[in-house]
Protein backbone atom coordinates (compact mmCIF):
# COMPACT_ATOMS: atom_id res chain seq x y z
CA UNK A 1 160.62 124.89 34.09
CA UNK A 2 157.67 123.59 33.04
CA UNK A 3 157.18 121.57 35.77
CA UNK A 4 157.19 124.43 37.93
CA UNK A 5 155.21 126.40 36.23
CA UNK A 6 152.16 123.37 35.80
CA UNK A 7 152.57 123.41 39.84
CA UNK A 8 152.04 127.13 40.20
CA UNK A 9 149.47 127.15 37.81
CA UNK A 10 147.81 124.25 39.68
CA UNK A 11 148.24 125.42 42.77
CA UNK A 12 147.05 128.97 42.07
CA UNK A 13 143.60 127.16 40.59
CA UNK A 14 143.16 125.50 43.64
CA UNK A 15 143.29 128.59 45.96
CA UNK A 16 140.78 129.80 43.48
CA UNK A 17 138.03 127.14 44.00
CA UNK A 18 138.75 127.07 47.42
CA UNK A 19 138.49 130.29 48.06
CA UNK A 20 135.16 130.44 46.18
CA UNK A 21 134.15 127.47 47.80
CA UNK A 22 134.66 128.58 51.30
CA UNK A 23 131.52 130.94 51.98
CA UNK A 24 129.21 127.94 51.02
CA UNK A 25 130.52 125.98 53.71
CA UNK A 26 130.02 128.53 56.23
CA UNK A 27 126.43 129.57 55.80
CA UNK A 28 123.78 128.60 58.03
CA UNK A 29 121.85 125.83 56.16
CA UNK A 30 118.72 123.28 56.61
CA UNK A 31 118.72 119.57 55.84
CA UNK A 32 116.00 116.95 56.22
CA UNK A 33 116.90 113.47 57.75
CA UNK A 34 114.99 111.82 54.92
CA UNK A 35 112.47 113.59 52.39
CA UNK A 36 110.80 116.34 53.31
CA UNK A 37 107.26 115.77 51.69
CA UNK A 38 104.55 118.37 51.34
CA UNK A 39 101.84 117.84 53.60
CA UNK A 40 103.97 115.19 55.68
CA UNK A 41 105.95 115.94 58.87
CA UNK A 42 109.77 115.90 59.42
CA UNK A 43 112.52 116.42 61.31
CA UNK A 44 115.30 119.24 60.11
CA UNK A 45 118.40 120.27 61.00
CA UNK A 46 120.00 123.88 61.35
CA UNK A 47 123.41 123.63 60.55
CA UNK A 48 125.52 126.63 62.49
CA UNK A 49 129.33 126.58 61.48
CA UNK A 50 131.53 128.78 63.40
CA UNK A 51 132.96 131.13 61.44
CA UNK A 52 135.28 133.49 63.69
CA UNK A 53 138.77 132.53 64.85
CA UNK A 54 138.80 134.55 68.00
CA UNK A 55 134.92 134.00 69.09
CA UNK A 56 132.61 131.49 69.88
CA UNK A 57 128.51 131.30 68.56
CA UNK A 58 126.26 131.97 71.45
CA UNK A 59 123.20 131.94 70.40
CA UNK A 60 120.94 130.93 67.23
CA UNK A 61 117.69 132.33 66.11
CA UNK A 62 115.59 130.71 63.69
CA UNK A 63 112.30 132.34 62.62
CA UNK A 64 109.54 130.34 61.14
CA UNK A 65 107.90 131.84 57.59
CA UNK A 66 104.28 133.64 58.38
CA UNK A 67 103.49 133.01 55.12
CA UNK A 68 103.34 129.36 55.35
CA UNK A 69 102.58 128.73 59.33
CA UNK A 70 103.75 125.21 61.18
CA UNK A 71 100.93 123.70 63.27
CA UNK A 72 103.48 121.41 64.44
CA UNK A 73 106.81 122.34 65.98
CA UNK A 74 108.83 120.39 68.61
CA UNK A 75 112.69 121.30 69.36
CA UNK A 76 115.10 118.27 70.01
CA UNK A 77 116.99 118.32 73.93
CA UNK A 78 120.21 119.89 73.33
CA UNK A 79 123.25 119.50 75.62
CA UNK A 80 124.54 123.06 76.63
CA UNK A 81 121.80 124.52 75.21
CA UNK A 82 118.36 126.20 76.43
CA UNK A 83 115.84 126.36 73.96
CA UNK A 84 112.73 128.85 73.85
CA UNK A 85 109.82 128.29 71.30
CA UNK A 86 108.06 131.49 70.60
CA UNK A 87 104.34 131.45 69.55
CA UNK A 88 102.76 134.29 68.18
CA UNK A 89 99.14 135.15 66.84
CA UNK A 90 99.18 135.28 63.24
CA UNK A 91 98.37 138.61 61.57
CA UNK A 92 95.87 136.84 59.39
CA UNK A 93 94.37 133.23 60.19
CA UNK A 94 95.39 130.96 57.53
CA UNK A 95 94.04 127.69 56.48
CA UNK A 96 95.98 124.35 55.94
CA UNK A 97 95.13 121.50 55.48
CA UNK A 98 91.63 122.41 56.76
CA UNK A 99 92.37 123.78 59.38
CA UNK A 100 91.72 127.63 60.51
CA UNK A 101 95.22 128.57 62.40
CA UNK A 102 95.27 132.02 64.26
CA UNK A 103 98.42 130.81 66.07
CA UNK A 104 101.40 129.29 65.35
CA UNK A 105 105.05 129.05 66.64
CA UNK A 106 107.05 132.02 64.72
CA UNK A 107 110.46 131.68 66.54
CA UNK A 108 112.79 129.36 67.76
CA UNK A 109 115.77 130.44 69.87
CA UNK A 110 118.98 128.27 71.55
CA UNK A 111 121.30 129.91 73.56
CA UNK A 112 124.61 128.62 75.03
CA UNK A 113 124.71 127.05 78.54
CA UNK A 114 128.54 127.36 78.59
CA UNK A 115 131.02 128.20 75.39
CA UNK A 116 128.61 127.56 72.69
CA UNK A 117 130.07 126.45 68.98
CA UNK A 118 133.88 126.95 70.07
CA UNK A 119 136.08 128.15 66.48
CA UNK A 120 136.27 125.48 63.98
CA UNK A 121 133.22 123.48 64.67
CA UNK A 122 129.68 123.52 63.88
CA UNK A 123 126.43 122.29 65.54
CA UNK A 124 123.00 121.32 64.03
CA UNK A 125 119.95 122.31 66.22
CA UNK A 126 117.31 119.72 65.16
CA UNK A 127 113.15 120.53 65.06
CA UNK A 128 110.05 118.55 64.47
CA UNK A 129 108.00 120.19 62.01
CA UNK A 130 104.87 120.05 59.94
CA UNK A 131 102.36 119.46 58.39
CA UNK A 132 104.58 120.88 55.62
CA UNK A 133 102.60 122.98 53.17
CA UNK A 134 101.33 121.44 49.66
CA UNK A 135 101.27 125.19 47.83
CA UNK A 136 104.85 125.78 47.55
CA UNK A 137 108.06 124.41 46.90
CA UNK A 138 110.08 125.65 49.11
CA UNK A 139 110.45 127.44 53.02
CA UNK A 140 112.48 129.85 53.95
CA UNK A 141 113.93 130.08 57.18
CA UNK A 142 115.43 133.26 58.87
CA UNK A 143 118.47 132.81 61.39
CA UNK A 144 120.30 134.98 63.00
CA UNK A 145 123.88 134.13 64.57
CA UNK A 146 125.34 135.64 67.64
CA UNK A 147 128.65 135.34 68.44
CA UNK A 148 130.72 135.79 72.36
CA UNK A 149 131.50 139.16 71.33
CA UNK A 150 128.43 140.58 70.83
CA UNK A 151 128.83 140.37 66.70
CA UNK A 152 125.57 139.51 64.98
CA UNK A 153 125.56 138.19 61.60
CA UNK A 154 121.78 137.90 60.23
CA UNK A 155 120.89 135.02 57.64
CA UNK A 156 118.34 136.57 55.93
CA UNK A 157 118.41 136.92 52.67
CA UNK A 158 116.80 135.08 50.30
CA UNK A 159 118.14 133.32 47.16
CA UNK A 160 116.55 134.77 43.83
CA UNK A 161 116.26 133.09 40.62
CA UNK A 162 118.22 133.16 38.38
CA UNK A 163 120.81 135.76 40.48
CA UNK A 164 123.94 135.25 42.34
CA UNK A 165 123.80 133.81 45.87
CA UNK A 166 123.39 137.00 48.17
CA UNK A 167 126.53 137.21 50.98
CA UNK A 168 123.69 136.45 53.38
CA UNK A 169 121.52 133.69 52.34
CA UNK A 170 118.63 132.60 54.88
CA UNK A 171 118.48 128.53 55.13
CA UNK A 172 116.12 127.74 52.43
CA UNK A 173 113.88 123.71 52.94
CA UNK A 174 113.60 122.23 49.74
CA UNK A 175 110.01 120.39 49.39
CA UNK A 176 109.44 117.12 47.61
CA UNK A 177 106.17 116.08 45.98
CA UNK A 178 103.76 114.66 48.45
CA UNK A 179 103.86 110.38 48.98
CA UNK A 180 100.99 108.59 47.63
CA UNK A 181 98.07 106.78 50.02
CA UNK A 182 98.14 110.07 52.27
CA UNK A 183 101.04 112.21 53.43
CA UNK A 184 100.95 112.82 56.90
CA UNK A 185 103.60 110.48 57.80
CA UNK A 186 102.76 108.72 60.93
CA UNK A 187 104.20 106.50 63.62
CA UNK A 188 101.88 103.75 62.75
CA UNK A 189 101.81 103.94 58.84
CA UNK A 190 105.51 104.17 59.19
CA UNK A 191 105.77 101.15 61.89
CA UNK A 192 102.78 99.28 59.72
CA UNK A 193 105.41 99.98 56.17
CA UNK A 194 108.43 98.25 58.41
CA UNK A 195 105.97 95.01 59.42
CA UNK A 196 105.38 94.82 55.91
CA UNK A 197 109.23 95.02 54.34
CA UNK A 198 110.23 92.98 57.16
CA UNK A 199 107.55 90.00 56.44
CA UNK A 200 108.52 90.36 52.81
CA UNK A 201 112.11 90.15 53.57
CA UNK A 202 111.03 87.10 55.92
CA UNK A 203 109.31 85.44 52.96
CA UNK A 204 112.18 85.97 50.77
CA UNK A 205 114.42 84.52 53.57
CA UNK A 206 112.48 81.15 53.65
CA UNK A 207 112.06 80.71 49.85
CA UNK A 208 115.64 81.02 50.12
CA UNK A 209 116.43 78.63 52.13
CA UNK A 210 113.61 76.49 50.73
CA UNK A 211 115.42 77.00 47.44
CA UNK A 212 118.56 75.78 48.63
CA UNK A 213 117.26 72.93 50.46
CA UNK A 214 116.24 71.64 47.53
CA UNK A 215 119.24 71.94 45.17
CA UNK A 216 121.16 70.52 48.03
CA UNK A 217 119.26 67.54 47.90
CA UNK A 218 119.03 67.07 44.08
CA UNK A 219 123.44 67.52 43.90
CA UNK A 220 123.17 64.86 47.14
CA UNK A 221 121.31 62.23 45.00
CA UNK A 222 123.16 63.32 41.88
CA UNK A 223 126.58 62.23 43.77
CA UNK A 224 125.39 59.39 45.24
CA UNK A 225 123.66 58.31 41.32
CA UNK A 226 127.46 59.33 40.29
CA UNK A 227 129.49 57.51 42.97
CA UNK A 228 127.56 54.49 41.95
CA UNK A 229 127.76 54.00 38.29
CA UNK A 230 131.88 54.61 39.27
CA UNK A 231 131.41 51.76 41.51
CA UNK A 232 130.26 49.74 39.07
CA UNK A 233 132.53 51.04 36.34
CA UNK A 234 134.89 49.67 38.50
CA UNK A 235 133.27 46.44 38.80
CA UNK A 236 133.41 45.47 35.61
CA UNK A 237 136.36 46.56 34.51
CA UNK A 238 138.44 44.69 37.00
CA UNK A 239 136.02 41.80 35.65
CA UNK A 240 137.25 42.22 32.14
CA UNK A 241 140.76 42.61 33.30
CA UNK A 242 140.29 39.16 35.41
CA UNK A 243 138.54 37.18 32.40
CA UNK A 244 140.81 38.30 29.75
């Protein structure tokens, strides 16, 4: 009996978390591939999970925050979908980075060449963005999901501290603190960083092997310095054994 009534219990607490669970795992959401630094530039993925049973996503919206304009926004090739980049002139020209911008791109929008995100799978629409602001921790991204039969679920609200997690939430970019020695993350800093760990690693390589070299041939002339006194060990004990 009490067995049983461990399993029920245990199984009743596991419906619980996953049914708690569950909603996370279907919002829209936004990761980095690597840090996402302000001031630098990165590339970020839209994660769309489908959510319906009986319906496939069609289209994905993704609007870009006015408050904090991206000078800098390329969209990744997509098989099976067509991408549009909106731009729109900003309601009032902001300044990053020292630079006046009256324009910037606002919306992003991928729509299904054939079935779209079929029921139970997801896709991530990748972008190119920056420079990331230095003035705030965080962006907030707006997306809106539309699904083969016309439903339209909006991800669009945003998380507030210290309160529950809406139903909705809009994709939300966490920033990190900006790298030292400059932060706009180039090809060539980036390729110049590589030469650099790769000659160190090179260095390391050959003091390695210089290393081991080395021990090998102080254990070679320690076994030949052994093999000999055993030699003569031998010598002259098979003279003792002869003379006495």
């Amino acid at each position: 009996m009490k067995a049983s009534r461990l399993a029920v219990v245990g199984t009743a607490a596991a419906t619980a978390v996953l049914a708690l669970s569950a909603p996370a795992f279907a919002h829209v959401s936004v990761q980095p591939e690597g840090a996402a630094a302000k001031g630098g530039y990165t590339v970020v993925n839209f994660k769309v999970p489908n959510e319906r049973d009986n319906a496939s996503t069609t289209q994905v919206e993704v609007n870009l925050p006015a408050d904090h304009p991206l000078a800098s926004v390329m969209p990744q090739p997509l098989d099976g979908w067509t991408v549009k980049v909106t731009r729109s002139k900003l309601d009032k020209p902001v300044t990053a980075h020292g630079e006046k911008i009256n324009e910037a791109v606002t919306k992003v929008t991928w729509t299904a060449d054939g079935k779209g995100i079929e029921p139970g799978f997801f896709q991530k629409f990748p972008l190119s963005i920056g420079a990331l602001p230095e003035d705030t921790d965080s962006l907030v991204f707006k997306a809106i999901q539309t699904y083969s039969d016309k439903e339209i679920v909006r991800w669009i609200e945003p998380q507030k501290e210290g309160a529950e997690e809406p139903e909705h939430p809009a994709p939300t970019l966490v920033l990190t603190a900006a790298t030292e020695g400059g932060h706009h993350g180039s090809a060539a800093a980036e390729d110049a960083d590589h030469t650099e760990e790769a000659a160190e690693h090179t260095d390391e390589a050959v003091s390695a092997t210089d290393s081991s070299d080395t021990t090998a041939r102080v254990l070679g002339v320690a076994g030949i310095v052994v093999g000999l006194a055993g030699v003569a060990y031998g010598v002259l004990a098979g003279r003792r054994r002869t003379n006495a």
